[in-house]
Structure formats: structure tokens, C-alpha cells
N, C-alpha and C. Protein backbone atom coordinates (compact mmCIF):
# COMPACT_ATOMS: atom_id res chain seq x y z
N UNK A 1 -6.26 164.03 29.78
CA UNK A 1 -4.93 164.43 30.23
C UNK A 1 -3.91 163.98 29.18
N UNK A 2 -2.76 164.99 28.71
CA UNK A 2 -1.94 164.64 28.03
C UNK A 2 -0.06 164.54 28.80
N UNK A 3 0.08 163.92 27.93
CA UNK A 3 1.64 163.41 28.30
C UNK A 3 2.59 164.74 28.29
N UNK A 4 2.77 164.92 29.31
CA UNK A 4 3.76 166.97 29.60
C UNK A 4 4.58 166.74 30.66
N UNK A 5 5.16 167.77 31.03
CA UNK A 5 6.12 167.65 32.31
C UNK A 5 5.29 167.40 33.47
N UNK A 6 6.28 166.71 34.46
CA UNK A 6 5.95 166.43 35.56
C UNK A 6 4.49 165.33 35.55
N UNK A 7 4.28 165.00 35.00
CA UNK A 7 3.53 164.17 34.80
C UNK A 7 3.69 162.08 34.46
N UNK A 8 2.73 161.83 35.71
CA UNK A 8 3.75 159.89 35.63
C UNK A 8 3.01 159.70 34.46
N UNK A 9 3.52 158.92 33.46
CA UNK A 9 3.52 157.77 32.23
C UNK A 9 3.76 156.69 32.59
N UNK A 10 2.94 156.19 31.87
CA UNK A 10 2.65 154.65 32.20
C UNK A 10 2.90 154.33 30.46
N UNK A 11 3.84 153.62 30.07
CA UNK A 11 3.83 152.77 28.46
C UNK A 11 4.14 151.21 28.17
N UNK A 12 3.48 150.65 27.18
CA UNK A 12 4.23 149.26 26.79
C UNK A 12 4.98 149.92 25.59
N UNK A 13 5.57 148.87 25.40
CA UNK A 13 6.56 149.76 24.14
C UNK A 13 7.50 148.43 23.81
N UNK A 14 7.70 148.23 22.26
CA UNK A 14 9.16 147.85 21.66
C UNK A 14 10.12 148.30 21.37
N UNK A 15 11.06 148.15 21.71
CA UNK A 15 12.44 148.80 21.28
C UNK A 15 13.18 147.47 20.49
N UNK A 16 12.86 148.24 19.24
CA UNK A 16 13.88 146.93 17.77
C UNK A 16 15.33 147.44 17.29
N UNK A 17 16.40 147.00 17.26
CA UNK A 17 17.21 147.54 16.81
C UNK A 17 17.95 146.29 15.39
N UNK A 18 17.72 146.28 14.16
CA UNK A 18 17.81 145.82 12.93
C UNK A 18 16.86 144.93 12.79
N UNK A 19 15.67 145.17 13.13
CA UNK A 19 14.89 144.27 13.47
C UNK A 19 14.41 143.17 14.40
N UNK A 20 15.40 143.08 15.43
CA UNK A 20 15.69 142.20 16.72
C UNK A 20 14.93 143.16 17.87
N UNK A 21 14.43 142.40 18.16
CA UNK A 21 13.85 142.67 19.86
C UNK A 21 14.71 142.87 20.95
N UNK A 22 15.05 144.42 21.32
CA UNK A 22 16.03 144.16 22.19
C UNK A 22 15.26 144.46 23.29
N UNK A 23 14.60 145.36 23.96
CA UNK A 23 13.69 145.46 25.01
C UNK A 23 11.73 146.05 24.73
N UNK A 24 11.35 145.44 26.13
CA UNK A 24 10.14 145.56 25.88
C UNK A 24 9.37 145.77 27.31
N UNK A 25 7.97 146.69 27.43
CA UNK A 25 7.25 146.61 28.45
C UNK A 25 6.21 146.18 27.91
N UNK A 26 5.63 145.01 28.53
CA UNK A 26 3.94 144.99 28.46
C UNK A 26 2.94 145.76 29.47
N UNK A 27 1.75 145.59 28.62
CA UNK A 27 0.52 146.60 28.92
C UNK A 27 0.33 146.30 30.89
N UNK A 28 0.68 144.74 31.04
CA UNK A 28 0.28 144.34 32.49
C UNK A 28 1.72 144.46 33.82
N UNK A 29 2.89 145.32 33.20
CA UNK A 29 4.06 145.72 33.36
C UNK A 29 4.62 146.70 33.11
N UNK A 30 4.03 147.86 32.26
CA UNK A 30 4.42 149.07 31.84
C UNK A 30 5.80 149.63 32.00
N UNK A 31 6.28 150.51 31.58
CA UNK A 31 7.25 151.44 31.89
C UNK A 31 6.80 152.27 32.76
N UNK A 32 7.10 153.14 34.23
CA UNK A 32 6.65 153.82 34.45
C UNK A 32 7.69 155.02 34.77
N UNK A 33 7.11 156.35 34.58
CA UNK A 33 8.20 157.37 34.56
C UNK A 33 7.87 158.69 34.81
N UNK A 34 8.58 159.78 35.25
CA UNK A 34 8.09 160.85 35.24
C UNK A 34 8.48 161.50 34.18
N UNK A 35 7.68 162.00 33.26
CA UNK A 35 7.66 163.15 32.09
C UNK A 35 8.89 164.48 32.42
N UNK A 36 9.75 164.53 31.60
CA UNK A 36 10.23 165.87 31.20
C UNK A 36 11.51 166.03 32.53
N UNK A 37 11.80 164.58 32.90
CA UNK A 37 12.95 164.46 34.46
C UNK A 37 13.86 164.19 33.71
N UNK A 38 14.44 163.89 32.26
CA UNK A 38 15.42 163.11 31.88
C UNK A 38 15.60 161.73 32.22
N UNK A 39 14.80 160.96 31.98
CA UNK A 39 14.89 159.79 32.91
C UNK A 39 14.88 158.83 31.50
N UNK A 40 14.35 159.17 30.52
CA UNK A 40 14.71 158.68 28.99
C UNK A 40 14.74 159.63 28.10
N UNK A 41 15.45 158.77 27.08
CA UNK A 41 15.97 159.69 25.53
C UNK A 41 15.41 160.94 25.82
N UNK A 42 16.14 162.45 25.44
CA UNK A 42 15.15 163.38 25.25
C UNK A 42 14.01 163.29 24.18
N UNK A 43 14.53 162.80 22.77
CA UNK A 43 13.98 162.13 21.78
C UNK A 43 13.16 161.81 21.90
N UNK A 44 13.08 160.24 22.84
CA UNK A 44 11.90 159.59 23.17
C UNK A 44 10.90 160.60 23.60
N UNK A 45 11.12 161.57 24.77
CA UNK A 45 10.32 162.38 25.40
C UNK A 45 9.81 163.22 24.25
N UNK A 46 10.37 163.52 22.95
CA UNK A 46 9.92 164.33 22.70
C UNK A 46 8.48 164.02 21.56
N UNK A 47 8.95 162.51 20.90
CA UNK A 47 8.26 162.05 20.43
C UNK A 47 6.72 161.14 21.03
N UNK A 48 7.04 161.87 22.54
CA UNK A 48 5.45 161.02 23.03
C UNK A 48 4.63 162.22 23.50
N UNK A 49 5.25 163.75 23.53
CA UNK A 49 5.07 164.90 24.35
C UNK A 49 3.12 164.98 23.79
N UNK A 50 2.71 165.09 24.49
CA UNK A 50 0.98 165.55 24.38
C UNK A 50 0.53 164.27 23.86
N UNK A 51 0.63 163.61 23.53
CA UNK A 51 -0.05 161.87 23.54
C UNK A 51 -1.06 162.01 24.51
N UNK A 52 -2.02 160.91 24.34
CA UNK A 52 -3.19 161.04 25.83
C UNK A 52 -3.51 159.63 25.66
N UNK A 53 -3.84 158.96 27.19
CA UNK A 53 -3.87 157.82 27.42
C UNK A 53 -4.64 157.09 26.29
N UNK A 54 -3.93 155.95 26.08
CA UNK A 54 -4.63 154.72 25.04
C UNK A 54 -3.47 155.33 23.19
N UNK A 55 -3.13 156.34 23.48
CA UNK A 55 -2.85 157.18 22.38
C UNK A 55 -1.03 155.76 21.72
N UNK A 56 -1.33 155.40 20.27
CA UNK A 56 -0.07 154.45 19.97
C UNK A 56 1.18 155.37 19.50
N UNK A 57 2.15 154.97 19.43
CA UNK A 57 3.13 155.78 19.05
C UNK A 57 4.44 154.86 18.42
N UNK A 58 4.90 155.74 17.46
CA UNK A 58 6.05 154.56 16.90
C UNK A 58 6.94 155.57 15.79
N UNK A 59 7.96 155.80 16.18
CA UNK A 59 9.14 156.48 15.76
C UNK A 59 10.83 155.60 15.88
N UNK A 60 11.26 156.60 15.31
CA UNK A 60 12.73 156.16 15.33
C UNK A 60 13.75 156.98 16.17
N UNK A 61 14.83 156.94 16.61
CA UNK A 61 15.94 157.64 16.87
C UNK A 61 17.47 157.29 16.27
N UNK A 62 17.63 158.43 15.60
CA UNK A 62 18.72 157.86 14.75
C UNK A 62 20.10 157.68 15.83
N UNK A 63 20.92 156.80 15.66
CA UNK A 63 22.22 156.97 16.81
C UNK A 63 22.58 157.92 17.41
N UNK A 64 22.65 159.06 16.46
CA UNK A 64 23.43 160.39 17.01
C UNK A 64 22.88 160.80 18.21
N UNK A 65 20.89 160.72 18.34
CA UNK A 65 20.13 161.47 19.13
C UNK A 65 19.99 160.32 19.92
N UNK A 66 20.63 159.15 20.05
CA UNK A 66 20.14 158.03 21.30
C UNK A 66 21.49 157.67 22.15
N UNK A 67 22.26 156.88 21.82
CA UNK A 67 23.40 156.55 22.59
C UNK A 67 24.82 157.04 22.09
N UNK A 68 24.61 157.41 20.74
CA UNK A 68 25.86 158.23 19.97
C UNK A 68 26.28 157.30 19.00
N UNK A 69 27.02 157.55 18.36
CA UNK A 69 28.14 156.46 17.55
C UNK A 69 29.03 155.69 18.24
N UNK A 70 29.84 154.91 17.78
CA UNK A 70 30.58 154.30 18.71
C UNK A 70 31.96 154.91 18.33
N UNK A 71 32.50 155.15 20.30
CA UNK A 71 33.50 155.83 20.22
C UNK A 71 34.93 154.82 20.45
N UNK A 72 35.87 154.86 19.38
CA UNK A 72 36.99 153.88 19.34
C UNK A 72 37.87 153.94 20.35
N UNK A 73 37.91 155.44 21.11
CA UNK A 73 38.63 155.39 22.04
C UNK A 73 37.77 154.82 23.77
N UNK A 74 36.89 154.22 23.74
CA UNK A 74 35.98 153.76 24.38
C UNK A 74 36.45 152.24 24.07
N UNK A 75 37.13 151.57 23.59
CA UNK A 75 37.59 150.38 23.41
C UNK A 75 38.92 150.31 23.99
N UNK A 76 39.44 149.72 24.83
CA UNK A 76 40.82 149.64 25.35
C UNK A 76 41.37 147.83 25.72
N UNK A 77 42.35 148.12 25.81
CA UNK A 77 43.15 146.54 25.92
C UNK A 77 43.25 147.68 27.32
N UNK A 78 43.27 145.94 28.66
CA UNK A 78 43.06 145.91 29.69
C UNK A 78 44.61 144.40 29.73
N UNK A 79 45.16 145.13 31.08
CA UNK A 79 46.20 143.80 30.87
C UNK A 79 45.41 142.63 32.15
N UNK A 80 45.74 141.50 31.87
CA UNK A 80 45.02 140.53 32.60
C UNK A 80 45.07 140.71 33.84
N UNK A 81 45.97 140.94 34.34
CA UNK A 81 46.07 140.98 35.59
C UNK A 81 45.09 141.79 36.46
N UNK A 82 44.27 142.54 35.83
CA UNK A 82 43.45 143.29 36.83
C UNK A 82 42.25 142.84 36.79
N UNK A 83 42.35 141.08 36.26
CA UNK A 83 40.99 140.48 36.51
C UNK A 83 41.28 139.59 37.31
N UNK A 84 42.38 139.78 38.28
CA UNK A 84 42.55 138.79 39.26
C UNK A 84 42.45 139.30 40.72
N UNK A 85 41.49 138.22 41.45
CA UNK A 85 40.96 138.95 42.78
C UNK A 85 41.29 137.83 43.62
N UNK A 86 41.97 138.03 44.77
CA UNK A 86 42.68 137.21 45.65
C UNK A 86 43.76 135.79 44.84
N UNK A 87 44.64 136.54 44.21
CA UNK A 87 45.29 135.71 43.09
C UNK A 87 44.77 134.71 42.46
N UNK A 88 43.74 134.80 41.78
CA UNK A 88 43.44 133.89 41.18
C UNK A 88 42.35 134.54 40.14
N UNK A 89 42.64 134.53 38.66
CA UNK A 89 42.26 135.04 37.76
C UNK A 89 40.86 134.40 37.41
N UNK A 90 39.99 135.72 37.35
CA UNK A 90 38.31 135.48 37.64
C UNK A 90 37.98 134.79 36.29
N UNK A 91 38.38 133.48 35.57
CA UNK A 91 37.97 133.06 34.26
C UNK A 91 36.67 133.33 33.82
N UNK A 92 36.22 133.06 34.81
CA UNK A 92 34.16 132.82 34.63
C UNK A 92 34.00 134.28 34.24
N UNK A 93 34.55 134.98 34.84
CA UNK A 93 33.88 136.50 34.17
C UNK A 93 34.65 136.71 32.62
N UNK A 94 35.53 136.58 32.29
CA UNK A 94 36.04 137.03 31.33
C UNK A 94 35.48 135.62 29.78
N UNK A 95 34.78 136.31 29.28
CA UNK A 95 33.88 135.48 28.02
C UNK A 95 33.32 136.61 27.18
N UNK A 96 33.68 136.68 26.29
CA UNK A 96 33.40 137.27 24.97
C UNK A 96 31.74 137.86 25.23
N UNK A 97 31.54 139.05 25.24
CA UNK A 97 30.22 139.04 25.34
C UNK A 97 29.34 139.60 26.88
N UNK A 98 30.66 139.08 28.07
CA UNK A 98 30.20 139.64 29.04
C UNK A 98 29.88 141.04 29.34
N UNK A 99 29.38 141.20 30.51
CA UNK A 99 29.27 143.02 30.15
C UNK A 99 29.47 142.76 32.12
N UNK A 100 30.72 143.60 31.97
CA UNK A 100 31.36 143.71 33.49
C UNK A 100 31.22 145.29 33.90
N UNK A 101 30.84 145.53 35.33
CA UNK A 101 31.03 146.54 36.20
C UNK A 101 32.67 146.65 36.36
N UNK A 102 32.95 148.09 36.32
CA UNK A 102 34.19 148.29 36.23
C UNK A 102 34.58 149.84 36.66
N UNK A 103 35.54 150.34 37.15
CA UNK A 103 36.11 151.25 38.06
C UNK A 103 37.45 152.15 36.67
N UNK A 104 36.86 153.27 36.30
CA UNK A 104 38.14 154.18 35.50
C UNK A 104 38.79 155.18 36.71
N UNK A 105 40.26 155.28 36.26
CA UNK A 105 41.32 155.79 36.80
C UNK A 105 40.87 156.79 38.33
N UNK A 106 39.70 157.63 37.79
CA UNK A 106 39.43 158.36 38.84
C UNK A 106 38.09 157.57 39.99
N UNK A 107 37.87 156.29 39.91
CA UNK A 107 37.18 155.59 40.05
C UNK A 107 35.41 156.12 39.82
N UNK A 108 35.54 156.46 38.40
CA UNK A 108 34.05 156.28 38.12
C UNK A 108 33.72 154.94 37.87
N UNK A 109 32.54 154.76 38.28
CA UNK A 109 31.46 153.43 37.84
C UNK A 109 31.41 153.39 36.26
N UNK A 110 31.87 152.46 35.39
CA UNK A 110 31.14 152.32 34.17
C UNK A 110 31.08 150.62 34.23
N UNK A 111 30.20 150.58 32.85
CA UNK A 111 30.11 149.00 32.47
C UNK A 111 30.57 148.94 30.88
N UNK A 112 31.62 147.42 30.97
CA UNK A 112 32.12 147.53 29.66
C UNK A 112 31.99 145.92 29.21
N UNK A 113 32.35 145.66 27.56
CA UNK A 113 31.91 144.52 27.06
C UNK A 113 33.34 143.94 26.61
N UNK A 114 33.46 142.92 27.32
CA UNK A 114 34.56 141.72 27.49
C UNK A 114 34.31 141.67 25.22
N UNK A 115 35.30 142.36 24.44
CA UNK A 115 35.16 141.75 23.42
C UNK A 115 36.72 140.87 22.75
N UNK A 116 37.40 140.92 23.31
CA UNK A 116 38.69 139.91 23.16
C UNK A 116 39.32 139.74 24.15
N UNK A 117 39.84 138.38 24.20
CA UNK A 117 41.11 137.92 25.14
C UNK A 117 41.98 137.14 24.95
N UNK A 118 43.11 137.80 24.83
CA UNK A 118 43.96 137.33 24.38
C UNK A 118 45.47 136.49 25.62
N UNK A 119 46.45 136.04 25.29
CA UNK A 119 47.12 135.75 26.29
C UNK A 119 47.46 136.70 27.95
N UNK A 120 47.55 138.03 27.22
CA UNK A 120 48.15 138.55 28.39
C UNK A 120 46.95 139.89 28.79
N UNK A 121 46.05 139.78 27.64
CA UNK A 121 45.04 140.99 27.84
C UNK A 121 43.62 140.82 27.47
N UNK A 122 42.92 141.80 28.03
CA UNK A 122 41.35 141.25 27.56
C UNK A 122 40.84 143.11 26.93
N UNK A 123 40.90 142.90 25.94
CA UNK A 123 39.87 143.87 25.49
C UNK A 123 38.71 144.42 25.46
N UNK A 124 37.96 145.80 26.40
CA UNK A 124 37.07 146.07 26.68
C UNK A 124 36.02 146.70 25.77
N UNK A 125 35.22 147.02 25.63
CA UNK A 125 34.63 148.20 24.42
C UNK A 125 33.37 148.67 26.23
N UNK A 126 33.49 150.32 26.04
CA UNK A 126 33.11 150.85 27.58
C UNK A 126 31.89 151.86 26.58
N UNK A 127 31.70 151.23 25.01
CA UNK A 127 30.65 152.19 24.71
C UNK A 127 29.35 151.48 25.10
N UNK A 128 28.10 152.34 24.83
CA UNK A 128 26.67 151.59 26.12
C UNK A 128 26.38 150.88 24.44
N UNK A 129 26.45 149.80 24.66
CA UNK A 129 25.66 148.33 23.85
C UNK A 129 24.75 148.95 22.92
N UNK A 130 24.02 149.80 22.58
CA UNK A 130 23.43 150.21 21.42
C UNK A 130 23.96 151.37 21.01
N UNK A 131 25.29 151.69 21.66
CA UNK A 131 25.51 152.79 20.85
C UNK A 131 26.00 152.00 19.06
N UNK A 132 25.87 153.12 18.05
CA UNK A 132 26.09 153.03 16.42
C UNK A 132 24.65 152.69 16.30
N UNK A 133 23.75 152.35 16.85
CA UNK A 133 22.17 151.31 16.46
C UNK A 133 21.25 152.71 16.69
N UNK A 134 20.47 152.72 15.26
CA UNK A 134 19.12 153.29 15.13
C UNK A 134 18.27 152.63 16.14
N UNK A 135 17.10 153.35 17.00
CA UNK A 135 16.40 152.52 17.97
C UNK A 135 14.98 152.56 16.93
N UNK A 136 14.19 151.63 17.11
CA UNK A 136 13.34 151.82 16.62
C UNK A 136 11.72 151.20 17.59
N UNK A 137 11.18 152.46 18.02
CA UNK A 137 10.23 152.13 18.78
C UNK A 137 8.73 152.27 18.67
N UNK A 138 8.25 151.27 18.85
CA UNK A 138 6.71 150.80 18.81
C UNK A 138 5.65 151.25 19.93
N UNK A 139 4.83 151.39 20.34
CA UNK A 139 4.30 151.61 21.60
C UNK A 139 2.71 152.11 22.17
N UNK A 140 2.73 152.25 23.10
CA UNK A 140 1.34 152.92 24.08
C UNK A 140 1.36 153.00 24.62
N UNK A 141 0.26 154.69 25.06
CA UNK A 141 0.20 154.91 26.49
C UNK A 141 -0.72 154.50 27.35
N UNK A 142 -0.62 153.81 28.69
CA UNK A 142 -1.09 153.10 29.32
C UNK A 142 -1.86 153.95 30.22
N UNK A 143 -1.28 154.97 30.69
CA UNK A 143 -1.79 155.39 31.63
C UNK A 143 -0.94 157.03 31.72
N UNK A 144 -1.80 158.15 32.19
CA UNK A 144 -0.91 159.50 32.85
C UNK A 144 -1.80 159.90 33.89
N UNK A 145 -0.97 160.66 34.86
CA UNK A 145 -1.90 161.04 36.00
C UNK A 145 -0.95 161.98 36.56
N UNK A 146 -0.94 162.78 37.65
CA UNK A 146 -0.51 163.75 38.05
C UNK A 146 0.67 163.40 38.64
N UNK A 147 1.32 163.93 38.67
CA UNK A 147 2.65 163.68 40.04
C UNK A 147 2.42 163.86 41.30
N UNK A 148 2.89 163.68 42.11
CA UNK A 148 2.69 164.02 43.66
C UNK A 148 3.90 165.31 43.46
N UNK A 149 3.56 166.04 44.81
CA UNK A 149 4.59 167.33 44.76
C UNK A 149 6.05 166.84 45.24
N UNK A 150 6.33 165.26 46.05
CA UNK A 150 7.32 164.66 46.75
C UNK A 150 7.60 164.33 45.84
N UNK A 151 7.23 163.27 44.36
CA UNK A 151 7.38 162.41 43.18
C UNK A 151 8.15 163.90 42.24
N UNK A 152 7.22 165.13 42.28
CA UNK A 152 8.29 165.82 41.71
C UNK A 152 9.48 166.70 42.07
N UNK A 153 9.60 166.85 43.82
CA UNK A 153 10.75 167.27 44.10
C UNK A 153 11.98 166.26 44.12
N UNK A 154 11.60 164.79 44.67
CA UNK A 154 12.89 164.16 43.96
C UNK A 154 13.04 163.55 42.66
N UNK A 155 11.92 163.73 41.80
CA UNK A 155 12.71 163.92 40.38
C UNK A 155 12.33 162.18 39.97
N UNK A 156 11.26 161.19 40.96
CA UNK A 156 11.40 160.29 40.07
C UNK A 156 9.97 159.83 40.92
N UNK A 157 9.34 158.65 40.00
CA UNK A 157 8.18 158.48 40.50
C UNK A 157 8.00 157.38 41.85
N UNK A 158 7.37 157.46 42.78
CA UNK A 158 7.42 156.59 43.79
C UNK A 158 6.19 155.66 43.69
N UNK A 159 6.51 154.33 43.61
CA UNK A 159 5.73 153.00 43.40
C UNK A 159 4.61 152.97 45.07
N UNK A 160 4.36 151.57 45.00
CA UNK A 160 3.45 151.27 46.21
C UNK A 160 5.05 150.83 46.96
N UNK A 161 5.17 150.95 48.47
CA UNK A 161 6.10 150.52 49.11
C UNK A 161 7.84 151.64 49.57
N UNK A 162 7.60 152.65 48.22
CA UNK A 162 9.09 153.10 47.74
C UNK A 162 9.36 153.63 49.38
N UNK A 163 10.67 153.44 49.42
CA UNK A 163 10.68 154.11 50.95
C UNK A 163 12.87 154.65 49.90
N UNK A 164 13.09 155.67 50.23
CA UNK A 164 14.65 156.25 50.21
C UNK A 164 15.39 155.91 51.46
């Protein structure tokens, strides 16, 4: 059996970005996923497409085709005050580096990275943490097997236990 749509994958895999280890599955922990759902990189998908179990794999994705470049208008000064919850300004969250859940104008969900703070403001950057970074990935397939017809009408794979 090869790695195609609708089909669960099972992988360990490195993901290096300048040489640093930023994420990883092992062989006794896998990734598990359904093939061809969008559920990672198209890229990625495209670079594992017909693989067959045990099969190694190791490519790149240049920025453009993974998280994008980084967009400057995705960086904003935030005035302090809207890190204060029952008057009293949340210090502990605000640290260089944090990566906060956060609410835009029309209240979408995003997450952004605490990168300055200054007296009256804290500067966000709301691009996803590897965007500008080549990914560079290592890997194997662990395992493929069929989908269930439920696993492929909602579009994602169901573990031992999954209950919606």
C-alpha cells in the first residue's frame, strides 16, 4: 500500500529549521494523519505522495511554499492597556518571547509573539513562528492503512476512544 488520498499515515519525522530541532515524531509516537485532507503542508503531502510503509523521506520547503515570508504588517504595537484583566495588568504574560492567544477586531482567534514592551505598549508580531524559515524535513513511514468511510467523511482520522 502506498501513501494517496484518503488514506491514514503514520510518520516519525524531523523538522530542522537552520539546523535547530524545532519539532519531531518518534517511531513509538508517530504523526498520524489523513492523506490528501489538508491537514499538512500541501508540499509536505506532496513530497511523501506514493511512499510505502518503512519507505525514508527527506526534503525541503522553501518559505514561500510553507508558512510564507514574514509579513510586516502582521507586526503591530498593541497599547498596554488591553493586557489588563480585572484592572490589573497581566505582567506574567507579557515577556519577550511569549506567544499569546489573542482576539482581531472582528474577533478572529489568532496567536501572536510578545516581541517588545515598551512603557505604554507591547509589540506583537501575529506572523506563525516559522514563517521567513526554510523547513527542512527528515523522516518515515510508519505505517498506511485504509480510512474508515466515517474517518473520511469528517475529514480527520479517529484514534482509540475519539468520541465528537
Amino acid at each position: 500500500m502506498n501513501v494517496s488520498k484518503d488514506k491514514v499515515v503514520s510518520i516519525s519525522y524531523e523538522l530542522k529549521v537552520n539546523g535547530d530541532l524545532i519539532d519531531s515524531a518518534q517511531a513509538d509516537n508517530p504523526l498520524v494523519f489523513l492523506y490528501g485532507h489538508g491537514q499538512l503542508l500541501p508540499l509536505f503531502e506532496d513530497n511523501i505522495n506514493n511512499l510505502a510503509q518503512g519507505d525514508s523521506f527527506e526534503f525541503m520547503i522553501p518559505c514561500k511554499d510553507g508558512y510564507g515570508e514574514v509579513n510586516e504588517d502582521a507586526i503591530v504595537e498593541l497599547p498596554k492597556e488591553i493586557f489588563v484583566i480585572d484592572g490589573e495588568l497581566q505582567e506574567d504574560l507579557l515577556v519577550i518571547g511569549n506567544r499569546l492567544p489573542m482576539r482581531d477586531s472582528e474577533g478572529n482567534a489568532l496567536d501572536g509573539t510578545v516581541v517588545e514592551i515598551t512603557d505604554n505598549s507591547v509589540v506583537m508580531d501575529f506572523n506563525h513562528p516559522l514563517a521567513g524559515q526554510d523547513l527542512f524535513f527528515t523522516g518515515k513511514i510508519e505505517m498506511i492503512r485504509e480510512a474508515t468511510p466515517e474517518e473520511i467523511s469528517h475529514g480527520h482520522v479517529h484514534g482509540q476512544g475519539h468520541h465528537h
